[in-house]
PDB file of N, CA and C in Angstrom:
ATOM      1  N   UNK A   1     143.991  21.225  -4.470  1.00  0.00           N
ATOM      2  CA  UNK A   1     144.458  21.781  -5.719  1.00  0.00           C
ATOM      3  C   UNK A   1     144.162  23.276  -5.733  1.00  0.00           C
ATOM      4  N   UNK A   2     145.344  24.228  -6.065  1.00  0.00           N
ATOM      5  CA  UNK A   2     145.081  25.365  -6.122  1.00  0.00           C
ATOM      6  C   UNK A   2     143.775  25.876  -7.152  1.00  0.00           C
ATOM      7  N   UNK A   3     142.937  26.596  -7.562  1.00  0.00           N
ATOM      8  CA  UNK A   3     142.507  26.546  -8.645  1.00  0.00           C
ATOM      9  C   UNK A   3     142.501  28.353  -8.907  1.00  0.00           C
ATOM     10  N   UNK A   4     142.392  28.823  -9.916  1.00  0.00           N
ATOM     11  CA  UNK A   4     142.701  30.477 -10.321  1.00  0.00           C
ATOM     12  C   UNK A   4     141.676  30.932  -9.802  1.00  0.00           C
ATOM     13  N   UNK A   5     142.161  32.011  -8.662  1.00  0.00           N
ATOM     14  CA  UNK A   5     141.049  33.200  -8.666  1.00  0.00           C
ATOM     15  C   UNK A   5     139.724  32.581  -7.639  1.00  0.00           C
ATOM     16  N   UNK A   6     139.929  31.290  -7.447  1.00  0.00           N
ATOM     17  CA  UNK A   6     139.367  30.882  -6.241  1.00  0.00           C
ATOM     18  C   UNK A   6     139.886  31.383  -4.384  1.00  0.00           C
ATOM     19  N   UNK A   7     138.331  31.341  -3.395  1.00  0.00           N
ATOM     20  CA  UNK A   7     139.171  31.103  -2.436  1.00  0.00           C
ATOM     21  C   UNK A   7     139.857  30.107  -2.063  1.00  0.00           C
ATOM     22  N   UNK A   8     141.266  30.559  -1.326  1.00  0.00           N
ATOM     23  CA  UNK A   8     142.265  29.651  -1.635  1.00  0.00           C
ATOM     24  C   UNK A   8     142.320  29.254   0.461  1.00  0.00           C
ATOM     25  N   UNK A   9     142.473  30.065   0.851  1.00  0.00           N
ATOM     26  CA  UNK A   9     143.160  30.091   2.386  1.00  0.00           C
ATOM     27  C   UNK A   9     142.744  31.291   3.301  1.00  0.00           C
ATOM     28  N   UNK A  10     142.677  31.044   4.592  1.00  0.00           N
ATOM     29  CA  UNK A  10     141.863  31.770   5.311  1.00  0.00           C
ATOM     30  C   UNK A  10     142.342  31.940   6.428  1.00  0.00           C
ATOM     31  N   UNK A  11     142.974  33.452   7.144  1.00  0.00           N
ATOM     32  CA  UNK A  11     143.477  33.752   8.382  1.00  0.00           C
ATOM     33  C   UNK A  11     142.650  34.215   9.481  1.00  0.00           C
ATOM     34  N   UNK A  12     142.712  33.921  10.394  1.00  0.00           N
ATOM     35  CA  UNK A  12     142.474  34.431  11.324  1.00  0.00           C
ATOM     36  C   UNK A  12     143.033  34.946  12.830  1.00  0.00           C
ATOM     37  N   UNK A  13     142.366  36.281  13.338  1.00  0.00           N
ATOM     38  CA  UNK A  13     143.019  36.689  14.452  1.00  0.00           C
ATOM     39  C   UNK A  13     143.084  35.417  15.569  1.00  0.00           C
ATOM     40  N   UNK A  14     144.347  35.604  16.549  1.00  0.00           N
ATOM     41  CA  UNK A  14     144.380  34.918  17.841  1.00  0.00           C
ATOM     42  C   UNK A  14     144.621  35.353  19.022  1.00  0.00           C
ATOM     43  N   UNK A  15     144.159  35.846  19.977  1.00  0.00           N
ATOM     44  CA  UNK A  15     144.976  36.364  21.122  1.00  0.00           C
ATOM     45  C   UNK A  15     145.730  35.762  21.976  1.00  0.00           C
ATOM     46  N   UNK A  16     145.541  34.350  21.966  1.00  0.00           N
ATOM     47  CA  UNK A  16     146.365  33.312  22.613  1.00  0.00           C
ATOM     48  C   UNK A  16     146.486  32.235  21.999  1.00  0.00           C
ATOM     49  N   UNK A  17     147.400  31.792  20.726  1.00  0.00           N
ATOM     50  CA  UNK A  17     147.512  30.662  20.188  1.00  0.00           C
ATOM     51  C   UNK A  17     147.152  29.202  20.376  1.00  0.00           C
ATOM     52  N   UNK A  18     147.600  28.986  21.684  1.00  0.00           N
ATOM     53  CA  UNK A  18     147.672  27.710  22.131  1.00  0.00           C
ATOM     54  C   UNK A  18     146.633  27.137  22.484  1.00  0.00           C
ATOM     55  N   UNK A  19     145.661  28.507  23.336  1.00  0.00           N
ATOM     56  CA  UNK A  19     144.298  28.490  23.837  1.00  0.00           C
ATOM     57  C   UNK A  19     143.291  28.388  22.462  1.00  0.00           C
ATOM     58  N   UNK A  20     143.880  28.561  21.160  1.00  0.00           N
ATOM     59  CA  UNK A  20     142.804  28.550  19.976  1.00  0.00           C
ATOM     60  C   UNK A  20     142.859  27.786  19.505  1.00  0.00           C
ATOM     61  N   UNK A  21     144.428  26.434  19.527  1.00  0.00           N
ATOM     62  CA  UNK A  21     144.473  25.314  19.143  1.00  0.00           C
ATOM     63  C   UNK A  21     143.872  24.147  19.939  1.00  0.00           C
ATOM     64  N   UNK A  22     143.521  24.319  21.235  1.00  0.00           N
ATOM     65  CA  UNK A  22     142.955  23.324  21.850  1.00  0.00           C
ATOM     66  C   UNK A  22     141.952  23.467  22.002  1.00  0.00           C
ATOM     67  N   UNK A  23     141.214  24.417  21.648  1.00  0.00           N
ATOM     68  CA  UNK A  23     139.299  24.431  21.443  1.00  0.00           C
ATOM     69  C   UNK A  23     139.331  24.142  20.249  1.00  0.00           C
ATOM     70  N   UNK A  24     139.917  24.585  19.759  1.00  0.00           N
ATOM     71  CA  UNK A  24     139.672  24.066  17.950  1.00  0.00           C
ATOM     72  C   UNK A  24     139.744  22.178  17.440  1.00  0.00           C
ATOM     73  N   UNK A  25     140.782  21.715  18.678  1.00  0.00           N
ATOM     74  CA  UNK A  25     140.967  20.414  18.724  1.00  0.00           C
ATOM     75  C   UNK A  25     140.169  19.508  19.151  1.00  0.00           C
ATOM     76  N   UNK A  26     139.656  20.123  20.547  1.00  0.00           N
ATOM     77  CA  UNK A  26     138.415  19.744  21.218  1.00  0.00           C
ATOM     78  C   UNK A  26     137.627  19.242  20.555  1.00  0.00           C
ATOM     79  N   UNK A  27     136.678  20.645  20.083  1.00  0.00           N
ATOM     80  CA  UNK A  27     135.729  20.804  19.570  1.00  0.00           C
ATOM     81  C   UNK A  27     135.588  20.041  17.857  1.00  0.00           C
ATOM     82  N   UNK A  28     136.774  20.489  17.015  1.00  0.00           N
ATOM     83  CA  UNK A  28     136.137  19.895  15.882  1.00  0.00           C
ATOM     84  C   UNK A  28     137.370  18.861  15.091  1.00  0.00           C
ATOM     85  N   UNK A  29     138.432  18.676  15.899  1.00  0.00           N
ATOM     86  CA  UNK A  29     139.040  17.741  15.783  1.00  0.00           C
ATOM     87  C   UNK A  29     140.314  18.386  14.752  1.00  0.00           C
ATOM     88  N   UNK A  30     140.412  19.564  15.028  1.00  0.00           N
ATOM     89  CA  UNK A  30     141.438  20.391  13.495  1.00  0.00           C
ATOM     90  C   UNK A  30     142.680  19.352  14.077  1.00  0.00           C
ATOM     91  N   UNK A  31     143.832  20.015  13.330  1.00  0.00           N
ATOM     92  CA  UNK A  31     144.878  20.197  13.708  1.00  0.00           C
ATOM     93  C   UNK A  31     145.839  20.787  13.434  1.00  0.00           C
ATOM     94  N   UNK A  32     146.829  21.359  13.748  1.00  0.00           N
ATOM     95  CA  UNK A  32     147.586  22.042  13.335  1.00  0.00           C
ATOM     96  C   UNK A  32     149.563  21.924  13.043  1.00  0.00           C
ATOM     97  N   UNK A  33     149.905  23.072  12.339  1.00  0.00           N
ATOM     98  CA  UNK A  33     151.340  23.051  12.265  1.00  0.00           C
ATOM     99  C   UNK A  33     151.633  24.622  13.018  1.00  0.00           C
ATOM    100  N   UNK A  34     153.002  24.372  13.339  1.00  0.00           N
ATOM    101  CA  UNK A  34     153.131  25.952  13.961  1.00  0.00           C
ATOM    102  C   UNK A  34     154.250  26.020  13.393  1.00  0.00           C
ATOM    103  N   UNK A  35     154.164  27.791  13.033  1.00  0.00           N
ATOM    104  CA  UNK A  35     155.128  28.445  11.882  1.00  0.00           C
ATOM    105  C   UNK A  35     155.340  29.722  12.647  1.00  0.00           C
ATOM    106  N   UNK A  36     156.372  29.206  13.863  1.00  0.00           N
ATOM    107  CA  UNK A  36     156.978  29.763  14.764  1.00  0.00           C
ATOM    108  C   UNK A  36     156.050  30.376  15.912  1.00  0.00           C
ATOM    109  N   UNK A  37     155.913  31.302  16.813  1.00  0.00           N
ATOM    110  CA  UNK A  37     155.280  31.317  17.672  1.00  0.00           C
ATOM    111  C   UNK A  37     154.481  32.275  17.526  1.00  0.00           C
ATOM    112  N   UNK A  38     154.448  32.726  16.361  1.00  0.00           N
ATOM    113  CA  UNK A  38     153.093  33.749  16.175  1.00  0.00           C
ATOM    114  C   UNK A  38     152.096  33.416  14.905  1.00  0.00           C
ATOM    115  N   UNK A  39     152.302  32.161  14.517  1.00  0.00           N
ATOM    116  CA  UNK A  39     151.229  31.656  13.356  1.00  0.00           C
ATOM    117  C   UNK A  39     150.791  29.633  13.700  1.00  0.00           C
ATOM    118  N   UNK A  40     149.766  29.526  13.307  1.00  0.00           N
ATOM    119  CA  UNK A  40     149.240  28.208  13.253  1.00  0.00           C
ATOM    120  C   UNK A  40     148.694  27.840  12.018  1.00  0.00           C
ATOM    121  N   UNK A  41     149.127  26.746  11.439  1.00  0.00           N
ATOM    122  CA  UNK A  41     148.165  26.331  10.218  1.00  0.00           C
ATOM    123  C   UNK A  41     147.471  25.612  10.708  1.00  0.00           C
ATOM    124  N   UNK A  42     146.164  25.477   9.782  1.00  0.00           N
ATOM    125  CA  UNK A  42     145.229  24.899  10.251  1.00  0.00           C
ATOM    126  C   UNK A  42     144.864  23.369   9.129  1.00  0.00           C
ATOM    127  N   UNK A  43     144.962  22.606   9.967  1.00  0.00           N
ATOM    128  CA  UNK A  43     144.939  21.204   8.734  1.00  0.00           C
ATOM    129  C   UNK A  43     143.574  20.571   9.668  1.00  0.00           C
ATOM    130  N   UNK A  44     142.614  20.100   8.211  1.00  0.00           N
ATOM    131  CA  UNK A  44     141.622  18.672   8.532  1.00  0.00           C
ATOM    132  C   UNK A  44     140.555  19.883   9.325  1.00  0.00           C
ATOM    133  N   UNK A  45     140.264  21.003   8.621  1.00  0.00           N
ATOM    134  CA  UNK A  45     139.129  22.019   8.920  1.00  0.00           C
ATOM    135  C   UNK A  45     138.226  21.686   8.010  1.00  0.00           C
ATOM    136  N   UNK A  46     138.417  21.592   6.411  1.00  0.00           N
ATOM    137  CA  UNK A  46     137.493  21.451   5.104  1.00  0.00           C
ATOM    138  C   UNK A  46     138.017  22.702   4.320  1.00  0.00           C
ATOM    139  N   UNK A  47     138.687  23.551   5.277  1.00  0.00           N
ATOM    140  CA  UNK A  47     139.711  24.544   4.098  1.00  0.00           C
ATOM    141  C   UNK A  47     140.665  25.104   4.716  1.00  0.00           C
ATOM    142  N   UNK A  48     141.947  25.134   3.713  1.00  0.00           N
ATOM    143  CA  UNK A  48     143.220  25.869   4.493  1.00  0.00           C
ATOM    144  C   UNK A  48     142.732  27.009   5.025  1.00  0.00           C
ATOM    145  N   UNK A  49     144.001  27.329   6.011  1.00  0.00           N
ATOM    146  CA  UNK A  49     144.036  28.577   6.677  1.00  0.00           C
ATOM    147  C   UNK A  49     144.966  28.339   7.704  1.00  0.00           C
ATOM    148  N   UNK A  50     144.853  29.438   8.616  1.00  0.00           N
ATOM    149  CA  UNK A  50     146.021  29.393  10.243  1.00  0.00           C
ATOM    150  C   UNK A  50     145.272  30.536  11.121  1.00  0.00           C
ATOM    151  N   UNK A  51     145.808  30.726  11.889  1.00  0.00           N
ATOM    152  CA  UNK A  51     145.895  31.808  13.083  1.00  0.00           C
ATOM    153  C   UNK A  51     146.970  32.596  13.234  1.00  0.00           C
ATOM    154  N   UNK A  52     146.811  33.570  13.315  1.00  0.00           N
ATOM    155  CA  UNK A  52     147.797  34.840  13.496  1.00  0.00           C
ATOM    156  C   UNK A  52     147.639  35.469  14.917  1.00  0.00           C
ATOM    157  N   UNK A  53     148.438  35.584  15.496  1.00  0.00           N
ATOM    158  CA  UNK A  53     149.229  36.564  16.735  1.00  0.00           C
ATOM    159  C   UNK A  53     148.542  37.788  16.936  1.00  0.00           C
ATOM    160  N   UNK A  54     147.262  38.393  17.714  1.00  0.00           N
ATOM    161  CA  UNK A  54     146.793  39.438  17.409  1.00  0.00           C
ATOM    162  C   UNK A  54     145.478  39.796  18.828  1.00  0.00           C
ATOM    163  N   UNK A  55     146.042  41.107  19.341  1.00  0.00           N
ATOM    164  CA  UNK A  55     144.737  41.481  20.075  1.00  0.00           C
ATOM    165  C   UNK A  55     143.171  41.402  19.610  1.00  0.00           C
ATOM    166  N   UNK A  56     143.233  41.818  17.909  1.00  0.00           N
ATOM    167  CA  UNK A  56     141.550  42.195  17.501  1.00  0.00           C
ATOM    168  C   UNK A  56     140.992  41.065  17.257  1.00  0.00           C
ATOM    169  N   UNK A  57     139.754  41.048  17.224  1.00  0.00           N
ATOM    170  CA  UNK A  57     138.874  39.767  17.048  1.00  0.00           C
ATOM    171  C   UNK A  57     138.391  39.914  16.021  1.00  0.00           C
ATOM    172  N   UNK A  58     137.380  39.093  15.177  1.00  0.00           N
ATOM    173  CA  UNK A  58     136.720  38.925  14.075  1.00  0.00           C
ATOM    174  C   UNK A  58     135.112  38.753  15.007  1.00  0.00           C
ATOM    175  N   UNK A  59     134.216  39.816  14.127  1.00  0.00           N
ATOM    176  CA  UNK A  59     132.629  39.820  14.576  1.00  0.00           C
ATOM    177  C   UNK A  59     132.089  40.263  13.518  1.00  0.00           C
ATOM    178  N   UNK A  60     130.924  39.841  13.427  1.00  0.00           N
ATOM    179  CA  UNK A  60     129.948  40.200  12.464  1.00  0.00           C
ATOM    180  C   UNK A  60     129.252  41.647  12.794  1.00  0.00           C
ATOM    181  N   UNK A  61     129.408  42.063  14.251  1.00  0.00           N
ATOM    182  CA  UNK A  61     128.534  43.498  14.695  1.00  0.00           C
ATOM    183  C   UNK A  61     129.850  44.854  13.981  1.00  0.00           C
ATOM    184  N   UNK A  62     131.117  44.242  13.634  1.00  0.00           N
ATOM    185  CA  UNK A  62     132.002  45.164  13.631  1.00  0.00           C
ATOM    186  C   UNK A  62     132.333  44.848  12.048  1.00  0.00           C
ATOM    187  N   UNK A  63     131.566  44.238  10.763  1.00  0.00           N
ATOM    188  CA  UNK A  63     131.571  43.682   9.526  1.00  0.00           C
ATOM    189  C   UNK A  63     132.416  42.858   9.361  1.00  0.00           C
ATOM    190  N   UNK A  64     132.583  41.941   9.881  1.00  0.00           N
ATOM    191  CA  UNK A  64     134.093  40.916   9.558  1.00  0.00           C
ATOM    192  C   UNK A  64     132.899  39.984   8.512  1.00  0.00           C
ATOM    193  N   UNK A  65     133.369  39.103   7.830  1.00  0.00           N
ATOM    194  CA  UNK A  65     132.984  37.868   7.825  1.00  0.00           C
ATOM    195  C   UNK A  65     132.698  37.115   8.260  1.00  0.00           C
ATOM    196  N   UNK A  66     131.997  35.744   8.313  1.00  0.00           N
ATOM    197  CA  UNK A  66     131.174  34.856   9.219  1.00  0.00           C
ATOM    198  C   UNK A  66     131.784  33.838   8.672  1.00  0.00           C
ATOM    199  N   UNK A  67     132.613  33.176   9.476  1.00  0.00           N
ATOM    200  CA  UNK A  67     132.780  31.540   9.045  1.00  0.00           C
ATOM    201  C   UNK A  67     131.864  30.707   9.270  1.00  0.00           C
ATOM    202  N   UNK A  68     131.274  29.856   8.503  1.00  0.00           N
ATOM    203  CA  UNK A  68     129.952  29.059   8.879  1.00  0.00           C
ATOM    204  C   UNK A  68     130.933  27.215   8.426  1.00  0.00           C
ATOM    205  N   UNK A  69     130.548  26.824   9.940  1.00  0.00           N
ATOM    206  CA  UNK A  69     130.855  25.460   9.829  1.00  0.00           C
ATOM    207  C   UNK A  69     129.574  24.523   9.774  1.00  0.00           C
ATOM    208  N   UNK A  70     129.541  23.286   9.411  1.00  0.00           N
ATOM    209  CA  UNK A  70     128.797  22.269   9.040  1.00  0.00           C
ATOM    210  C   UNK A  70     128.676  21.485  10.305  1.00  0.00           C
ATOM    211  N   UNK A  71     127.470  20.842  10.286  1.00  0.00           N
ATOM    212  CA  UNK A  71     127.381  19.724  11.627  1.00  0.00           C
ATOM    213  C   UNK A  71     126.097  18.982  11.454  1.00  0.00           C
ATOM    214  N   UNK A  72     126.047  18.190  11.461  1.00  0.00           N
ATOM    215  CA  UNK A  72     125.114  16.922  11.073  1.00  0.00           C
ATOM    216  C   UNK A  72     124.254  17.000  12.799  1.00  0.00           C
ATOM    217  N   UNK A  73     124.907  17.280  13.775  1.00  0.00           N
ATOM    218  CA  UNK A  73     123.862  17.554  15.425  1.00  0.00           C
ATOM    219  C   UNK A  73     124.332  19.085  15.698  1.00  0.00           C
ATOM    220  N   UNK A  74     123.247  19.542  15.675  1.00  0.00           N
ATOM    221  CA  UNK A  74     123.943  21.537  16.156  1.00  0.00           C
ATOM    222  C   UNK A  74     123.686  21.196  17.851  1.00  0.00           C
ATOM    223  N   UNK A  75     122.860  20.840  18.178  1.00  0.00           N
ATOM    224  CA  UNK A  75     122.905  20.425  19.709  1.00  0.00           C
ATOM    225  C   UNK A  75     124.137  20.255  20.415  1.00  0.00           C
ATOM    226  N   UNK A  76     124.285  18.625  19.910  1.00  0.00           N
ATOM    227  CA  UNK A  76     126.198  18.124  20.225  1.00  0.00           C
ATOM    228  C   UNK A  76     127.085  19.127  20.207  1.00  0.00           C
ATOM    229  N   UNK A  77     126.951  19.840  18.384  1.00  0.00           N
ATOM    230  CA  UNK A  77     128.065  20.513  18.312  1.00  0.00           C
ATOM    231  C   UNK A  77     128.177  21.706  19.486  1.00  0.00           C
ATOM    232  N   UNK A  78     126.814  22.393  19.511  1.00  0.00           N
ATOM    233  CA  UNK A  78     126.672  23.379  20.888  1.00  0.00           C
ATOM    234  C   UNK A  78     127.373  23.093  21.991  1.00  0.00           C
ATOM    235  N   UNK A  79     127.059  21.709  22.492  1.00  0.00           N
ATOM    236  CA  UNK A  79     127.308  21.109  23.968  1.00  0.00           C
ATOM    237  C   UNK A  79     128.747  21.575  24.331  1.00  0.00           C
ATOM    238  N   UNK A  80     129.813  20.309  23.012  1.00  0.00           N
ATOM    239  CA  UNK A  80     131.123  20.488  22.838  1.00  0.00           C
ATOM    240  C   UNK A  80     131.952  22.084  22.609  1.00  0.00           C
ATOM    241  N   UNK A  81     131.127  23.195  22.188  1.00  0.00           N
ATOM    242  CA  UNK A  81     131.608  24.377  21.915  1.00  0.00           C
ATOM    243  C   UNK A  81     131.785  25.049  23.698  1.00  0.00           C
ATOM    244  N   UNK A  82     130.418  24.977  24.206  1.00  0.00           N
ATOM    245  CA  UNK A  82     130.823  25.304  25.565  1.00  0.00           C
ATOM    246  C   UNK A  82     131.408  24.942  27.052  1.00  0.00           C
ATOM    247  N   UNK A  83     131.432  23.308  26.234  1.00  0.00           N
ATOM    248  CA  UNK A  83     132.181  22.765  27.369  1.00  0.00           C
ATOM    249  C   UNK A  83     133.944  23.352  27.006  1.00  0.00           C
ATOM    250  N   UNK A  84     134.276  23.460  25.897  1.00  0.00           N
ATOM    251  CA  UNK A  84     135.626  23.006  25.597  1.00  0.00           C
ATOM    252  C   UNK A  84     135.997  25.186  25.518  1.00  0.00           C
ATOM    253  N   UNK A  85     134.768  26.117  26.534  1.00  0.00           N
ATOM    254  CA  UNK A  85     134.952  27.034  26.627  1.00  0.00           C
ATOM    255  C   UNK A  85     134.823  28.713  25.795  1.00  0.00           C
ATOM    256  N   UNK A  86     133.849  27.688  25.032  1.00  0.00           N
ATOM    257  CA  UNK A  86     133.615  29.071  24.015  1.00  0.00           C
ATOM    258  C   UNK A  86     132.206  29.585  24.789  1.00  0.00           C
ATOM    259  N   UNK A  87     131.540  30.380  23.806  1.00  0.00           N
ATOM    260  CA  UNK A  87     130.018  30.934  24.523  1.00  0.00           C
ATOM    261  C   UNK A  87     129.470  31.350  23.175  1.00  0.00           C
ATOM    262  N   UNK A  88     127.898  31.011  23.632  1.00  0.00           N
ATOM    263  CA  UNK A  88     126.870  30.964  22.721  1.00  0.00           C
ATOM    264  C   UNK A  88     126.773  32.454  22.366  1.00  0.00           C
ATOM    265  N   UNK A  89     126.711  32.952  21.047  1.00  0.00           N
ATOM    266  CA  UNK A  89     126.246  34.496  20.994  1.00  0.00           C
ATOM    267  C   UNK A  89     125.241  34.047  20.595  1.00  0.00           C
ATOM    268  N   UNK A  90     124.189  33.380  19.627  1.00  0.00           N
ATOM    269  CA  UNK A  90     123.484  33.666  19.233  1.00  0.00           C
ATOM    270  C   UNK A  90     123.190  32.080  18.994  1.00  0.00           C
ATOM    271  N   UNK A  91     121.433  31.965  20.413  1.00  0.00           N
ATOM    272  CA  UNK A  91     121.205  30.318  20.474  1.00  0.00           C
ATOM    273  C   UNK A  91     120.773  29.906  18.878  1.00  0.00           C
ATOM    274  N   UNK A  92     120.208  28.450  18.980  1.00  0.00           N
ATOM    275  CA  UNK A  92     120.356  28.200  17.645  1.00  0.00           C
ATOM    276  C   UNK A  92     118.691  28.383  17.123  1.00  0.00           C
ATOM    277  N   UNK A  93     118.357  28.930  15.639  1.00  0.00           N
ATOM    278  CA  UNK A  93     117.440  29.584  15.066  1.00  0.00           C
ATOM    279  C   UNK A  93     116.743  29.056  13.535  1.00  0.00           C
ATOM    280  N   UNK A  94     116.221  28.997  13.613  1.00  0.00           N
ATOM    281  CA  UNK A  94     115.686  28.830  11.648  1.00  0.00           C
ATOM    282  C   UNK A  94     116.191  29.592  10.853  1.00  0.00           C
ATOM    283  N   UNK A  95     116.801  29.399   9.892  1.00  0.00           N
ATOM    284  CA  UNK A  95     116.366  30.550   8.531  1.00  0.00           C
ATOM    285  C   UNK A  95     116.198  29.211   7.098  1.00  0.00           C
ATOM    286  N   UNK A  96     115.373  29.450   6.284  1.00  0.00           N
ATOM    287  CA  UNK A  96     115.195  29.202   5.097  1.00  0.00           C
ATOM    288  C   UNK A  96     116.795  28.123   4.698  1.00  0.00           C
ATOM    289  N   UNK A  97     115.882  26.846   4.825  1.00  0.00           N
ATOM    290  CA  UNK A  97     117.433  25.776   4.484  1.00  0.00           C
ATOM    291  C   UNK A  97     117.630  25.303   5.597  1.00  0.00           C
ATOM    292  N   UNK A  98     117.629  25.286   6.741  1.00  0.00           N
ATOM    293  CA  UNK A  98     118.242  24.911   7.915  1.00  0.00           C
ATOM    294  C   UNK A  98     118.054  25.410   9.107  1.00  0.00           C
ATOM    295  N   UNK A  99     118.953  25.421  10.238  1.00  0.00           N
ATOM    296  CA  UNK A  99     119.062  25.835  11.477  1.00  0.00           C
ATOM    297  C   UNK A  99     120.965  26.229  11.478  1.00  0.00           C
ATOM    298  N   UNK A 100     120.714  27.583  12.882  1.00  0.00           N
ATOM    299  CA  UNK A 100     122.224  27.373  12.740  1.00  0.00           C
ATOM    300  C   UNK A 100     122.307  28.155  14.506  1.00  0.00           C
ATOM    301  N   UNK A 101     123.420  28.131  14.617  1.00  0.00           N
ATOM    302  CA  UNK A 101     123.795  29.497  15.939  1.00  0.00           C
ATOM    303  C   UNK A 101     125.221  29.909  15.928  1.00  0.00           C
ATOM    304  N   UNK A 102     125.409  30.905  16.725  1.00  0.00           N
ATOM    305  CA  UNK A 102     126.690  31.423  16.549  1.00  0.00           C
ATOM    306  C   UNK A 102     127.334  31.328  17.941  1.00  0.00           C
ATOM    307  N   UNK A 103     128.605  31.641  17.805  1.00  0.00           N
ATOM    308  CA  UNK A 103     129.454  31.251  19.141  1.00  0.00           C
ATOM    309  C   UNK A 103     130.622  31.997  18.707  1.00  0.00           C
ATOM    310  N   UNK A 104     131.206  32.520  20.071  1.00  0.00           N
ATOM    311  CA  UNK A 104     132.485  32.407  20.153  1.00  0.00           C
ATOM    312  C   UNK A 104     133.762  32.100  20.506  1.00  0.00           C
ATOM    313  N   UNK A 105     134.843  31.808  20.297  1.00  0.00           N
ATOM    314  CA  UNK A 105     136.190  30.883  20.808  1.00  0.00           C
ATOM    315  C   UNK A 105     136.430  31.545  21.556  1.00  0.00           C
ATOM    316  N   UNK A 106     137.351  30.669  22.883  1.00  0.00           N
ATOM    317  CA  UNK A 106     137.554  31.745  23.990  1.00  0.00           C
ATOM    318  C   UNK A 106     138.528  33.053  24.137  1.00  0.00           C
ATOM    319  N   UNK A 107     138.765  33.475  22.525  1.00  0.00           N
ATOM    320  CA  UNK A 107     139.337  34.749  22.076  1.00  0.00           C
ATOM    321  C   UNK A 107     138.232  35.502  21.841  1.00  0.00           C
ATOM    322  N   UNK A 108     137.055  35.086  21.486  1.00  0.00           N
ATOM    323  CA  UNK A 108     136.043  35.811  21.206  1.00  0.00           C
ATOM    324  C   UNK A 108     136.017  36.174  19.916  1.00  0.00           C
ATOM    325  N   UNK A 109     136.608  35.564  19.259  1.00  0.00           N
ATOM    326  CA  UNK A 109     136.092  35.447  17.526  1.00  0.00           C
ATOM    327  C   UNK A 109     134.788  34.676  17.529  1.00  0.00           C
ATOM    328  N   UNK A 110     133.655  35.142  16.741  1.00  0.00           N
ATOM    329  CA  UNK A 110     132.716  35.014  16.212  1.00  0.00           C
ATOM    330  C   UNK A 110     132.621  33.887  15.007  1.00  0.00           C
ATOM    331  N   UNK A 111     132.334  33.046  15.224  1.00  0.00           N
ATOM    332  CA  UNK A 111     131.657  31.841  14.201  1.00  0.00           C
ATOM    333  C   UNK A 111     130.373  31.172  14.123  1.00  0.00           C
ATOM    334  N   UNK A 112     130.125  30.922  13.111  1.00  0.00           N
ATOM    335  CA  UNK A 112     128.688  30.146  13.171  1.00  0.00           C
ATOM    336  C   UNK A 112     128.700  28.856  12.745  1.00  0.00           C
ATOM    337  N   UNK A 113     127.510  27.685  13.072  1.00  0.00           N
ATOM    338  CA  UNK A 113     127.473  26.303  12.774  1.00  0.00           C
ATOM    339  C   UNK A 113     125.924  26.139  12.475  1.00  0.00           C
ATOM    340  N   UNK A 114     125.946  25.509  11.696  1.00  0.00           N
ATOM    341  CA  UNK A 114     124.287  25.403  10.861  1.00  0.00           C
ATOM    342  C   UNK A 114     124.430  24.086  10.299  1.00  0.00           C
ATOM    343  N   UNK A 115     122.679  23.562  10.248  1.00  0.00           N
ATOM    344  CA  UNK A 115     122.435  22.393   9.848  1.00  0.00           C
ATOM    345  C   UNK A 115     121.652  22.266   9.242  1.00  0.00           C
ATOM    346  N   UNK A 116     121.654  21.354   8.176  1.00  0.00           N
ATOM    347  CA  UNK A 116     120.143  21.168   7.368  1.00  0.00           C
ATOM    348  C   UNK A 116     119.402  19.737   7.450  1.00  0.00           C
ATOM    349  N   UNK A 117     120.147  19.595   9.327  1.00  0.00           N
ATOM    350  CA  UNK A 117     119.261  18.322   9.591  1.00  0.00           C
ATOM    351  C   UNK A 117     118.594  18.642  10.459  1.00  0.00           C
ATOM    352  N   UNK A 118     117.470  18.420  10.821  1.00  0.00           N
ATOM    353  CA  UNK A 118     116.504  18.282  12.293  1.00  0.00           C
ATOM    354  C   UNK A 118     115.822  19.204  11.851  1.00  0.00           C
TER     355      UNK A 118
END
């Protein structure tokens, strides 16, 4: 449901589409629609959004935003992130509430996954 003035939907850069839909599939089971050959929606993430057609990346050292995903094993989820070709930026750590680490897709967008189990 749309709701006013909420976040609604969320883009992100891609440098190789196809290569961002099958780690993304891998790894956390998305899936997608394609809206021609330079966009992806993104369905069965926990919030809309897509991928866009684009050399630049998204990082936190360069102020982007941090997408932070959920995971009940950060271990597992780790395992599956680098098998399916991403890389660890930042192993996994404490802060106040949980544990989390960061990674990036093999475009090298920057995301994080945190847990408030273990």
């Amino acid at each position: 449901m749309n709701e006013h003035e909420k976040i609604n939907y969320v883009e992100f850069p891609s440098k190789d589409l196809e290569v961002t839909k099958r780690f993304f599939q891998d790894v956390f089971g998305w899936t997608f629609v394609d809206y021609g050959t330079e966009y992806a929606a993104i369905a069965d993430a926990g919030l809309d959004g897509g991928f866009f057609k684009s050399d630049q990346v998204v990082a936190t050292a360069n102020g982007s935003a941090l997408v932070v995903i959920y995971s009940k094993d950060l271990e597992y989820t780790q395992s599956k992130i680098t098998a399916a070709g991403g890389t660890i930026m930042k192993d996994i750590f404490s802060f106040p509430g949980g544990r989390r680490f960061h990674f990036a897709d093999p475009n090298g967008n920057e995301y994080a996954v945190w847990s408030d189990l273990g």
